[in-house]
C-alpha atoms as a PDB file:
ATOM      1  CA  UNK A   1     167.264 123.164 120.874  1.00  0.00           C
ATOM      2  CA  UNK A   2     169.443 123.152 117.791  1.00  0.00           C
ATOM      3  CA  UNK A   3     172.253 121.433 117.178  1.00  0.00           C
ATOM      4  CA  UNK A   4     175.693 122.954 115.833  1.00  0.00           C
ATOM      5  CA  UNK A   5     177.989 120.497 114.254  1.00  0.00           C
ATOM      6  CA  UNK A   6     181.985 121.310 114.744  1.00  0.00           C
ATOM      7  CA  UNK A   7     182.298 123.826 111.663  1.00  0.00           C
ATOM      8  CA  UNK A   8     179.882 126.152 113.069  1.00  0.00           C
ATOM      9  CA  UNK A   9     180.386 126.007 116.776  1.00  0.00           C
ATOM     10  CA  UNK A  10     183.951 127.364 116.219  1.00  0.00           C
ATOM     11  CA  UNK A  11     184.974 130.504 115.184  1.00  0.00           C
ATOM     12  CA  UNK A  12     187.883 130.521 112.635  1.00  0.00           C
ATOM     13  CA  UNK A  13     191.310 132.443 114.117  1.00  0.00           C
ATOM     14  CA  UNK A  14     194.407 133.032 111.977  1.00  0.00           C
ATOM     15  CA  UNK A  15     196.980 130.635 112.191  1.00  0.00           C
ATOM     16  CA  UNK A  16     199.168 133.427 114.279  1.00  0.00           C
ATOM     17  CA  UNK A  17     196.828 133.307 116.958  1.00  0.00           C
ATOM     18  CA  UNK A  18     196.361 130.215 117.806  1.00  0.00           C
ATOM     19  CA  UNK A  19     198.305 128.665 120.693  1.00  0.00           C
ATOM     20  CA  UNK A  20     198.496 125.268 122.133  1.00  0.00           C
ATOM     21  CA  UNK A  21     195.992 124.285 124.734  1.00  0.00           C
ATOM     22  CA  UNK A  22     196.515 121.110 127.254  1.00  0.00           C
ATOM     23  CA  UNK A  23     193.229 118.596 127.992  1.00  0.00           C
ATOM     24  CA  UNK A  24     193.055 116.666 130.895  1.00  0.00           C
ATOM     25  CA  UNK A  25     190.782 114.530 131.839  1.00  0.00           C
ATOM     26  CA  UNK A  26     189.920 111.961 135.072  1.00  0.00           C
ATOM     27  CA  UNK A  27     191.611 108.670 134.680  1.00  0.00           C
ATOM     28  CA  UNK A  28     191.428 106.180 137.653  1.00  0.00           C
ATOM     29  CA  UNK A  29     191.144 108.950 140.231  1.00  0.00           C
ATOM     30  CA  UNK A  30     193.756 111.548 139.073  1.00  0.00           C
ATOM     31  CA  UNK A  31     193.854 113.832 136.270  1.00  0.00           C
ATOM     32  CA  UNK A  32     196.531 113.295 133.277  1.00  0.00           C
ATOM     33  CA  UNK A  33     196.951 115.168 129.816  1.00  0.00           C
ATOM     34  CA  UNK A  34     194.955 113.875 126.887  1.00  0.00           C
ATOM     35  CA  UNK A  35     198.655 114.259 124.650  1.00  0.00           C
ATOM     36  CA  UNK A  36     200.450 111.570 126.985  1.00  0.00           C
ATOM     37  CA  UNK A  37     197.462 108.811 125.991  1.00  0.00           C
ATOM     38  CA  UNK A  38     198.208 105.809 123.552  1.00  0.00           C
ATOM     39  CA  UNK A  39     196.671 105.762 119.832  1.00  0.00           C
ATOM     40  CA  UNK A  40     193.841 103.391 121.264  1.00  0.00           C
ATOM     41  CA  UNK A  41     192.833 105.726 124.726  1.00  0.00           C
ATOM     42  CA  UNK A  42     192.871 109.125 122.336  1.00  0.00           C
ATOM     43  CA  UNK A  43     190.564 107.048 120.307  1.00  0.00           C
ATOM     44  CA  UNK A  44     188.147 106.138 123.329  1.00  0.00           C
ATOM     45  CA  UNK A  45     188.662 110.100 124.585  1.00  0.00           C
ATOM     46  CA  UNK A  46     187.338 111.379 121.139  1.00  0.00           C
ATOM     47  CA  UNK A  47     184.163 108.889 121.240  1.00  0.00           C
ATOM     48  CA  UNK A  48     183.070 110.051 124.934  1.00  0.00           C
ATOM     49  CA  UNK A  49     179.961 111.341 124.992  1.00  0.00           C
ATOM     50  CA  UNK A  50     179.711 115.099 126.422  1.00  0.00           C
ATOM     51  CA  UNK A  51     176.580 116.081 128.190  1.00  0.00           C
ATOM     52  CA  UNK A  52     175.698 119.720 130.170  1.00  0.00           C
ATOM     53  CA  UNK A  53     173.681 119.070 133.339  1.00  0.00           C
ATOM     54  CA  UNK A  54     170.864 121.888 133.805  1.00  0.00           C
END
């Protein structure tokens, strides 16, 4: 299985259509929005490890 880094996994849009997009994620139970995290938890969200189960 190869391996795509983040260049070639996404596609490149223009500028004009790109829109904002929210991320939640499971905190404690209950689901909040990546953008309302401190410096240090947006930190820890990047470094999670993402894994597909088959």
């Amino acid at each position: 299985m190869k391996t795509l880094t983040k260049q070639q996994a996404l596609p490149e849009f223009p500028t004009s259509l790109r829109t904002k997009c929210l991320v939640y994620t499971r905190v404690m139970g209950y689901h909040r929005p990546v953008e309302s995290f401190n410096i240090g938890k947006k930190g820890e969200h990047k470094q999670r490890l993402h894994f597909r189960e088959f």
